[in-house]
Protein backbone atom coordinates (compact mmCIF):
# COMPACT_ATOMS: atom_id res chain seq x y z
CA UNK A 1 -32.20 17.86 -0.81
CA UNK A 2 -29.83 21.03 -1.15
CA UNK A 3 -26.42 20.17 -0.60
CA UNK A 4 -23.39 22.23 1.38
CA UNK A 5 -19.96 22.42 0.89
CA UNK A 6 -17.46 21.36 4.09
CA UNK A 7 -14.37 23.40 3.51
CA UNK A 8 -11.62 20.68 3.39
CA UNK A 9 -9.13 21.69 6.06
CA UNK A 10 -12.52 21.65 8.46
CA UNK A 11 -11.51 20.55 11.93
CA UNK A 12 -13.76 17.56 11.64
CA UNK A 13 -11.84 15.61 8.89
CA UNK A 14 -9.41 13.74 9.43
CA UNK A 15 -6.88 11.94 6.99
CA UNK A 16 -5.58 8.46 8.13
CA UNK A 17 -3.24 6.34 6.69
CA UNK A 18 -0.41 9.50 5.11
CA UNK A 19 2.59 11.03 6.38
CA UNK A 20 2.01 14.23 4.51
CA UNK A 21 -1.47 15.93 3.76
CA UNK A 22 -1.74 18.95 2.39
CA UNK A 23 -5.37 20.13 3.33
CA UNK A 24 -6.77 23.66 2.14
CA UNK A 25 -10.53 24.94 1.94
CA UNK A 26 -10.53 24.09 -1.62
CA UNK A 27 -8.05 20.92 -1.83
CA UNK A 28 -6.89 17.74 0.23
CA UNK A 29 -4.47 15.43 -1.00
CA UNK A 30 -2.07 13.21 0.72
CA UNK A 31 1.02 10.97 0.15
CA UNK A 32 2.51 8.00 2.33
CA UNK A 33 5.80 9.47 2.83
CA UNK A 34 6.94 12.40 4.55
CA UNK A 35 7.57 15.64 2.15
CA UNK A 36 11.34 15.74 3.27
CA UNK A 37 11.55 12.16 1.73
CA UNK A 38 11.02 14.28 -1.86
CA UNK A 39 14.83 15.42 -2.23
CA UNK A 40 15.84 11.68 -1.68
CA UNK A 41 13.57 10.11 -4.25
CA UNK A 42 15.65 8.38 -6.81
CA UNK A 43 13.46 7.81 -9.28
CA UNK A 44 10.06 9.09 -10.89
CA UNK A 45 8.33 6.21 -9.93
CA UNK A 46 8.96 6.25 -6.31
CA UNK A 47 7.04 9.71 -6.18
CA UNK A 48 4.52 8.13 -8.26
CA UNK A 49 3.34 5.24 -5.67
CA UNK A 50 4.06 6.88 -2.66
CA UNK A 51 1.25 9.74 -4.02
CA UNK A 52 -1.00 6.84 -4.77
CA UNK A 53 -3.52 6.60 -1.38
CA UNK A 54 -3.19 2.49 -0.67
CA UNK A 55 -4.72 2.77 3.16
CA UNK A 56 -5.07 6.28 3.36
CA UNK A 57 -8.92 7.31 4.64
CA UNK A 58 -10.72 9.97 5.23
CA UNK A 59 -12.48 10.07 8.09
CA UNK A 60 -15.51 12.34 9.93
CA UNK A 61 -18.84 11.82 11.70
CA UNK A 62 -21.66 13.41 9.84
CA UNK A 63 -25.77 12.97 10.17
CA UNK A 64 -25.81 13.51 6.52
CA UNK A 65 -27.73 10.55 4.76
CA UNK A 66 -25.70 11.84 1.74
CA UNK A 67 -22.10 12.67 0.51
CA UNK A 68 -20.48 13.42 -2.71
CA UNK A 69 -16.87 13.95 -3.34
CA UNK A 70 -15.76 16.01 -6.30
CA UNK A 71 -12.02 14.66 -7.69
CA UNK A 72 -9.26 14.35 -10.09
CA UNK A 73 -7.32 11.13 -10.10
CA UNK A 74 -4.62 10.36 -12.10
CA UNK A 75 -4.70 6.41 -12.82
CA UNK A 76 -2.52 3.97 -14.59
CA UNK A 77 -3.40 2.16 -17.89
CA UNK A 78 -1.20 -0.05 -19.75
CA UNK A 79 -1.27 0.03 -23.43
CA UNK A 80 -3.90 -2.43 -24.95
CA UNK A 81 -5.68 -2.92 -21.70
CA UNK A 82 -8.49 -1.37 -20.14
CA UNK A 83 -7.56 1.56 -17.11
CA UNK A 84 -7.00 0.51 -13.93
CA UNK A 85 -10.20 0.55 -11.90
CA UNK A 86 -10.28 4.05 -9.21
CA UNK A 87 -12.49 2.80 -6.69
CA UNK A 88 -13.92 4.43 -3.49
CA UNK A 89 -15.30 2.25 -0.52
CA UNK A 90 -17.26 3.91 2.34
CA UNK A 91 -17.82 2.51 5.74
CA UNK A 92 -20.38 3.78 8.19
CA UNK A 93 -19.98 2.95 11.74
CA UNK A 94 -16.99 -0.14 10.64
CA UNK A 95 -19.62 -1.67 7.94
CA UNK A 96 -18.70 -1.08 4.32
CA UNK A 97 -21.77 0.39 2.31
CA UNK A 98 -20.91 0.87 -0.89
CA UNK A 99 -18.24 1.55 -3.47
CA UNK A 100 -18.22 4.13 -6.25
CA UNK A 101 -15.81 4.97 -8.92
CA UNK A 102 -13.90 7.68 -10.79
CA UNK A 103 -13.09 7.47 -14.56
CA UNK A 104 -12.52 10.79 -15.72
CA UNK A 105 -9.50 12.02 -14.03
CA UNK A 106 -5.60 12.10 -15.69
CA UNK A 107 -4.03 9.12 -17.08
CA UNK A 108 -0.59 7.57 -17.49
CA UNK A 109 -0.48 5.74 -20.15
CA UNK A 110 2.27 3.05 -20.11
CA UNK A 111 3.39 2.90 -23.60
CA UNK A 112 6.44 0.41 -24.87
CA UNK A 113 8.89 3.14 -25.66
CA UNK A 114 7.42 4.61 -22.15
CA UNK A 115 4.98 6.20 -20.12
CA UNK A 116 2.72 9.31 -21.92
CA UNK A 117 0.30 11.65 -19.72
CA UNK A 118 -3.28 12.33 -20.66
CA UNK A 119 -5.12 14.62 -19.40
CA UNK A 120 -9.02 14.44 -17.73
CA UNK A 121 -11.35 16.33 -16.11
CA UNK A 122 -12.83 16.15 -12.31
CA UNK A 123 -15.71 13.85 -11.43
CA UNK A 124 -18.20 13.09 -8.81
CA UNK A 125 -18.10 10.16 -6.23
CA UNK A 126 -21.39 10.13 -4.88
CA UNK A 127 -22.75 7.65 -1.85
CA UNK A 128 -26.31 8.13 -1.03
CA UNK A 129 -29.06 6.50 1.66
CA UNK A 130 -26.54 6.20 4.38
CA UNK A 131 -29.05 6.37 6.87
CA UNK A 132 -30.22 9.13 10.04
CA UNK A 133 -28.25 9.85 12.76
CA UNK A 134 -25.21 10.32 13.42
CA UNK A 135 -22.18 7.90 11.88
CA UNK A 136 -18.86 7.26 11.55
CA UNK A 137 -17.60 8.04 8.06
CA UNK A 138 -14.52 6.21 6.51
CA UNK A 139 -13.44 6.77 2.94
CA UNK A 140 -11.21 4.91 1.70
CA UNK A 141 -9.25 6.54 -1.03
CA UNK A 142 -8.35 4.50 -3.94
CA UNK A 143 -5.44 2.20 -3.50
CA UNK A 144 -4.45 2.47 -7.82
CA UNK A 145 -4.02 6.11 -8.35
CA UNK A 146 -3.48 9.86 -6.98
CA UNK A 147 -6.23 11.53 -5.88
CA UNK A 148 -7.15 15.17 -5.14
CA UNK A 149 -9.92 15.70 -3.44
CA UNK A 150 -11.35 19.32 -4.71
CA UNK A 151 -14.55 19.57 -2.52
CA UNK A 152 -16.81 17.87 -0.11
CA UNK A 153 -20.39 18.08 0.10
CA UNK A 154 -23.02 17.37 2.34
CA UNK A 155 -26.79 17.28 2.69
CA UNK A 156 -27.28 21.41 3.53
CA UNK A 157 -28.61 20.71 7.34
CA UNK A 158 -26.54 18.04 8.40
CA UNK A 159 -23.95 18.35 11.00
CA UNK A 160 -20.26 17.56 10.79
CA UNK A 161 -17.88 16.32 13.84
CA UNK A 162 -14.74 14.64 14.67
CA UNK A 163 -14.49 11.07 14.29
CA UNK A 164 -13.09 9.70 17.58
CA UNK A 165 -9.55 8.62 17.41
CA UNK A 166 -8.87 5.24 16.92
CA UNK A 167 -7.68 2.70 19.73
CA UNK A 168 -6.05 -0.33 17.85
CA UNK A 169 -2.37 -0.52 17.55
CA UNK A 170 -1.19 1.34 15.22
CA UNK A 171 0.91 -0.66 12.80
CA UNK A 172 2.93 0.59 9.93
CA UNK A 173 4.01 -2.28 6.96
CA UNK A 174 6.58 -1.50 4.38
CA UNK A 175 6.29 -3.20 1.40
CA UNK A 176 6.23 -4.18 -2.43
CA UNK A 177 3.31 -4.35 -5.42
CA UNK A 178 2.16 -7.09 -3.44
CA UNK A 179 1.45 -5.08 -0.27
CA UNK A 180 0.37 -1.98 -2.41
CA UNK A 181 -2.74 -4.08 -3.64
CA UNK A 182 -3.55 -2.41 -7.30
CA UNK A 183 -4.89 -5.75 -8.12
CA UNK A 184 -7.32 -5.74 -4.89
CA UNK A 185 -11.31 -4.96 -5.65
CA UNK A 186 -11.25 -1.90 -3.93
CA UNK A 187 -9.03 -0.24 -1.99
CA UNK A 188 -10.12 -1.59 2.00
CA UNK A 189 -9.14 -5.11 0.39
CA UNK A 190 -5.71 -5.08 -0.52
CA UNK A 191 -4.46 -7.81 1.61
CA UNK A 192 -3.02 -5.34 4.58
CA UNK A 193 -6.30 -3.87 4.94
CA UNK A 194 -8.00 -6.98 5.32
CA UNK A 195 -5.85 -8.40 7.58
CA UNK A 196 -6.29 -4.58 9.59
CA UNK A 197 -9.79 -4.91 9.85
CA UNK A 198 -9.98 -8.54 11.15
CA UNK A 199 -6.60 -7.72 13.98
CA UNK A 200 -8.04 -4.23 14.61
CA UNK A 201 -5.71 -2.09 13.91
CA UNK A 202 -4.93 1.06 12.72
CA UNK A 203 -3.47 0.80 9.20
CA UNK A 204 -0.68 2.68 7.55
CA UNK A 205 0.26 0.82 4.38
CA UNK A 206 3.90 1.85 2.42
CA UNK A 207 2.94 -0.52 -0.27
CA UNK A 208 5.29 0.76 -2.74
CA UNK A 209 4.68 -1.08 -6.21
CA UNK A 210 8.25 -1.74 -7.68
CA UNK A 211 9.73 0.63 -5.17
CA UNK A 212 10.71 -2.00 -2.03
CA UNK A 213 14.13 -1.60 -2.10
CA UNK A 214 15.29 -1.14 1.77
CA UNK A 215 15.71 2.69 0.58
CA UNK A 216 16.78 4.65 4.06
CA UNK A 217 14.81 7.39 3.57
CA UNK A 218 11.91 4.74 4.06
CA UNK A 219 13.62 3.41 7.22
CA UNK A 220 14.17 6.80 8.35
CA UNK A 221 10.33 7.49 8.09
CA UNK A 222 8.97 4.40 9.91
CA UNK A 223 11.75 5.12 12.41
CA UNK A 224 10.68 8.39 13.61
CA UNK A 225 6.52 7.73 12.55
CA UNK A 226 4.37 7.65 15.60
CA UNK A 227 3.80 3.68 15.19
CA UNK A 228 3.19 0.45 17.75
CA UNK A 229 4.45 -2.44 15.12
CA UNK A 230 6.11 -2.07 12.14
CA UNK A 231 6.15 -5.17 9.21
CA UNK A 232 8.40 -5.52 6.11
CA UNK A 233 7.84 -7.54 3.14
CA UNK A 234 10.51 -7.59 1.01
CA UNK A 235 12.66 -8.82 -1.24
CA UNK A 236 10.66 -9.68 -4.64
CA UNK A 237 11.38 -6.04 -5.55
CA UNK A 238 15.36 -6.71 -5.48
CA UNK A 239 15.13 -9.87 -6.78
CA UNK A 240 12.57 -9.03 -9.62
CA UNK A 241 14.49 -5.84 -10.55
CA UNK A 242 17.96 -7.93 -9.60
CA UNK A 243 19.10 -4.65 -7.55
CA UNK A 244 20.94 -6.43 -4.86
CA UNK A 245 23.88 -9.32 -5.32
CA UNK A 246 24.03 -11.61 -2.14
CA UNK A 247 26.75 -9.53 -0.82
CA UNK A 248 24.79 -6.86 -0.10
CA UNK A 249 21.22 -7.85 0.43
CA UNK A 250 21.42 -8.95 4.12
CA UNK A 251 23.68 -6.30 4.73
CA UNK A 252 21.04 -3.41 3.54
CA UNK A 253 18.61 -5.71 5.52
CA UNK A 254 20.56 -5.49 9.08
CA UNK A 255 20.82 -1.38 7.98
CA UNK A 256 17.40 -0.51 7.40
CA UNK A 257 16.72 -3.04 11.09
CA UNK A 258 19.12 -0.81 12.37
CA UNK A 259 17.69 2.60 11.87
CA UNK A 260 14.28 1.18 13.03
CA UNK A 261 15.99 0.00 16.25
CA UNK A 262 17.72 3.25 16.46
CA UNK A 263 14.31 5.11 17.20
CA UNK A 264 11.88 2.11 18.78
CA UNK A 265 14.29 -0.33 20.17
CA UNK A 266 11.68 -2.12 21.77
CA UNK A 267 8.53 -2.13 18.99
CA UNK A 268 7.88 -5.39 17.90
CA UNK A 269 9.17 -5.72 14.15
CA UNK A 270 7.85 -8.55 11.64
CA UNK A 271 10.07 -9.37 8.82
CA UNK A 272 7.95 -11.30 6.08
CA UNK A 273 10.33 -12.69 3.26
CA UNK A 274 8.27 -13.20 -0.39
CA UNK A 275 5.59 -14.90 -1.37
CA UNK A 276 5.68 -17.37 -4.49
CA UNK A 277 6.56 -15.98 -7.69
CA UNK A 278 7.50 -19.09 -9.89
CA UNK A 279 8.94 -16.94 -12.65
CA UNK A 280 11.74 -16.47 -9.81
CA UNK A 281 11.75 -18.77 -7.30
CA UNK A 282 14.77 -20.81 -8.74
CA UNK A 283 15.47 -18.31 -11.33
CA UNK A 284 17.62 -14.78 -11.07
CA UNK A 285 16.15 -11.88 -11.97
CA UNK A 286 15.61 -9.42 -13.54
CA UNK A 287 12.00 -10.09 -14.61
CA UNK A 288 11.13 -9.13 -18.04
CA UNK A 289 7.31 -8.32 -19.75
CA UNK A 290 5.87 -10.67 -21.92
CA UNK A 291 3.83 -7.85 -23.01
CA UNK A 292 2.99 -5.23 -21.01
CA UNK A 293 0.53 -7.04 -18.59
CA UNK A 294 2.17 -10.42 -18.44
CA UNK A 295 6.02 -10.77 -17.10
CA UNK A 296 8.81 -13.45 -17.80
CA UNK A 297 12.29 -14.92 -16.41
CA UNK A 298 15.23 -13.88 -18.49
CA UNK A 299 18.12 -16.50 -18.91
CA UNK A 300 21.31 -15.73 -17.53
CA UNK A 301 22.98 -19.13 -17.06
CA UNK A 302 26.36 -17.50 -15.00
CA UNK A 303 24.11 -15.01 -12.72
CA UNK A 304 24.06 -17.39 -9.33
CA UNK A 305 27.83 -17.05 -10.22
CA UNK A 306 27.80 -13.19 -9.95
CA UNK A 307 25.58 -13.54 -7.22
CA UNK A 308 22.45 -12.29 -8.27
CA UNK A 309 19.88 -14.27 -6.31
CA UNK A 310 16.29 -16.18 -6.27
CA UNK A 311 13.23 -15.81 -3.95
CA UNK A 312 14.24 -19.09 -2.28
CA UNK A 313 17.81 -17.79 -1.60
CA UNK A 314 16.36 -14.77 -0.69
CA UNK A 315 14.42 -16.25 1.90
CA UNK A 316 16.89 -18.40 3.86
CA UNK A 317 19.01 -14.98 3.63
CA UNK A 318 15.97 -12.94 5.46
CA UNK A 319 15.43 -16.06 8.25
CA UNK A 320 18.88 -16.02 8.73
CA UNK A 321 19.10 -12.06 9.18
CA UNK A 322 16.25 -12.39 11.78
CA UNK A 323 17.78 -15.38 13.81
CA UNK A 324 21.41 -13.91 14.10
CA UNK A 325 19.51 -10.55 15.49
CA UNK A 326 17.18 -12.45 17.89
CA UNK A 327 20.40 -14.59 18.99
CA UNK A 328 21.62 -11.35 19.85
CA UNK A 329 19.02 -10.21 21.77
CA UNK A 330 15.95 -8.78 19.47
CA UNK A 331 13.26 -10.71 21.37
CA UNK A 332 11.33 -8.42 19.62
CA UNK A 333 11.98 -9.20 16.04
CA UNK A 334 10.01 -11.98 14.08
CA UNK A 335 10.44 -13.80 10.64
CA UNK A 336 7.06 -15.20 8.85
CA UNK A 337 7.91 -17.05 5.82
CA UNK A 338 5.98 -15.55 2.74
CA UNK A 339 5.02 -18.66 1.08
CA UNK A 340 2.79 -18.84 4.60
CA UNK A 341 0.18 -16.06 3.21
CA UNK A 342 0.44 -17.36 -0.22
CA UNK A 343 2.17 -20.36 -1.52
CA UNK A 344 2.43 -22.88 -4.76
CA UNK A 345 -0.75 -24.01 -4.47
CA UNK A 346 -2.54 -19.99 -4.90
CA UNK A 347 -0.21 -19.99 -8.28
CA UNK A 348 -3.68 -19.90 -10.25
CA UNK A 349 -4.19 -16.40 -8.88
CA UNK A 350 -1.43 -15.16 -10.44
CA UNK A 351 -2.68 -13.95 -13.83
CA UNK A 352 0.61 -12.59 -14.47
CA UNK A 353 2.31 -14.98 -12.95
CA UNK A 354 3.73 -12.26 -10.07
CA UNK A 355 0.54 -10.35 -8.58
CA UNK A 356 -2.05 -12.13 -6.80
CA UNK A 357 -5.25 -11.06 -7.93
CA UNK A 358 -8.17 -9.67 -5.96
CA UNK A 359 -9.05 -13.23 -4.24
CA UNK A 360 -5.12 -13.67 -4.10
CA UNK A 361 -4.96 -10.67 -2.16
CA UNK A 362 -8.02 -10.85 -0.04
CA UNK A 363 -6.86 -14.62 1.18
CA UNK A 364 -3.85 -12.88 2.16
CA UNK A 365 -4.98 -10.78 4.38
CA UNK A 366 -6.96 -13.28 6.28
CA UNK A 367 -3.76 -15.69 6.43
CA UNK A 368 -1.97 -12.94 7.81
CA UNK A 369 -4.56 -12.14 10.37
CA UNK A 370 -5.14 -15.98 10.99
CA UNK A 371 -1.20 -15.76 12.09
CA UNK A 372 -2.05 -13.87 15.17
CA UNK A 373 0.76 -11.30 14.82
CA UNK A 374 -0.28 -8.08 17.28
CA UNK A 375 2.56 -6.80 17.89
């Protein structure tokens, strides 16, 4: 059947899950930060992951019984490995019905002496026999890469609505590689997703791989964002990358509590301290590739004496931040220990001995859930 083009700043589409979309007839994309956070990026790499669409959805109700996206990712390969994966999974009506993939797009390739940038071409995501009548379209962008979406089409005599707006509590979590979910099978399994899905709520995920670093800007955006709950995981990031000394961990930790207090002093806030890494769990950081997809401890027998810390320092530090604020008053503020949603005994889905892998991830999520945190 003859397909139509929906211009992409249509009043039916929505984008879910981003701080900042940028939608014209002829392009969409979207980051998880606001734009004003730009000028206080220190590094390349923050810019890099917050562009990356972990959560974000697009979202319309359509009688169509087909859809195609046209795109142009750019996706992540490490040297001597194969690409990343740049999946797309569709839901109709809450139910996922398929996946699809792009491959052509831009790649950074992560090179030894450093990262290189290869250019590709747009592709097609296509999802077909979605069925008659109308449905609820959600398209979830992929979690492992940028993505511009350069045009939407439809079947030529299908209509195109609003979705209605969600109803679940709307819950913003700030966090690490771990919460980012590259390793996850698609991107509506990444562990906050999953977990999402099963409380019913309305997902925006600041996954930030290497990038959780209690940075204020962040703070500052979760502060003034229009959420119900807010969650933090933190701390492998600091650790991993050893930028925090004890001195000044649980002090940037009461900070960044601080601004979020300053704007929702009543939301309930969920502080979730790391899960186990054993490359770090009695060791300092800073971590250190084996190779560029493997990671190891590096030795530094006088770092506990400079302060530098380890996850299980780390963690006591976070509980302890949480109880002195709850002592305080914060009946609203919660601690769940990390090793909770995965622990010692997961440590054979951790390929590289630091990210869990896609059934790592996905048990996560239904730990998390399993928890009962709401809000």
């Amino acid at each position: 059947m003859k397909m139509k083009s929906v211009a992409l700043n249509h009043p039916a589409l929505s984008v879910r899950g981003a701080m900042h979309v940028v939608q014209t007839p002829a392009s969409l994309k979207a980051w998880r930060l606001p734009a004003w956070t730009w000028a206080q990026s220190p590094d390349p790499a923050v810019d890099l992951m917050v562009g990356m669409t972990s959560g974000v959805r697009l979202c319309f109700t359509t009688d169509a019984e087909a859809l195609c996206l046209q795109v142009i990712e750019t996706g992540i390969q490490l040297a001597g490995t194969p690409r990343r994966p740049v999946t797309f999974d569709l839901y109709v009506d809450g139910v996922q019905c398929g996946s699809a993939a792009a491959s052509s797009g831009h790649t950074i390739l992560v090179n030894p002496k450093g990262p290189s940038f290869v250019p590709g071409t747009a592709s097609d995501v296509s999802f077909e026999a979605l069925g008659p009548g109308l449905k609820a379209i959600e398209l979830w962008l992929p979690q492992s890469a940028q993505v511009e979406v350069l045009n939407l089409s439809i079947w030529s005599e299908a209509e195109i609505i609003p979705s209605a707006e969600p109803t679940g509590l709307r819950w913003a979590h700030y966090g690490s590689s771990i919460s980012h979910g590259m390793e996850a099978k698609g991107p509506s399994w990444t562990w906050p997703a999953v977990a999402a899905r099963a409380l019913g709520h309305e997902l925006m995920n600041i996954g930030l791989a290497g990038q959780c670093h209690l940075d204020g800007f962040v703070a500052r955006s979760l502060r003034d964002g229009p959420f119900d709950a807010i969650s933090l995981e933190v701390g492998i990031n600091i650790i991993g990358a050893d930028t925090m000394r004890r001195r000044v961990f649980a002090s940037a930790l009461h900070s960044f509590l601080d601004t979020l207090r300053e704007g929702k002093p009543d939301v309930p806030l969920l502080v979730i301290s790391p899960i186990f890494c054993p490359l770090l769990e009695t060791h300092t950081g800073p971590l250190m590739r084996d190779s560029l997809a493997s990671y190891g401890s590096t030795e530094r027998p006088h770092s506990a004496m400079d302060g530098a810390l380890t996850l299980q320092e780390s963690r006591a530090i976070i509980a302890d931040v949480v109880a002195r604020r709850r002592n305080a008053g914060d009946a609203n503020l919660s601690y769940l220990d990390g090793l909770a949603l995965f622990g010692a005994t997961d440590e054979s889905d951790l390929p590289d001995h630091l990210h869990p892998n896609a059934a790592g991830q996905e048990r996560m999520g239904h730990r998390f859930a399993a928890q009962g945190w709401t809000g």
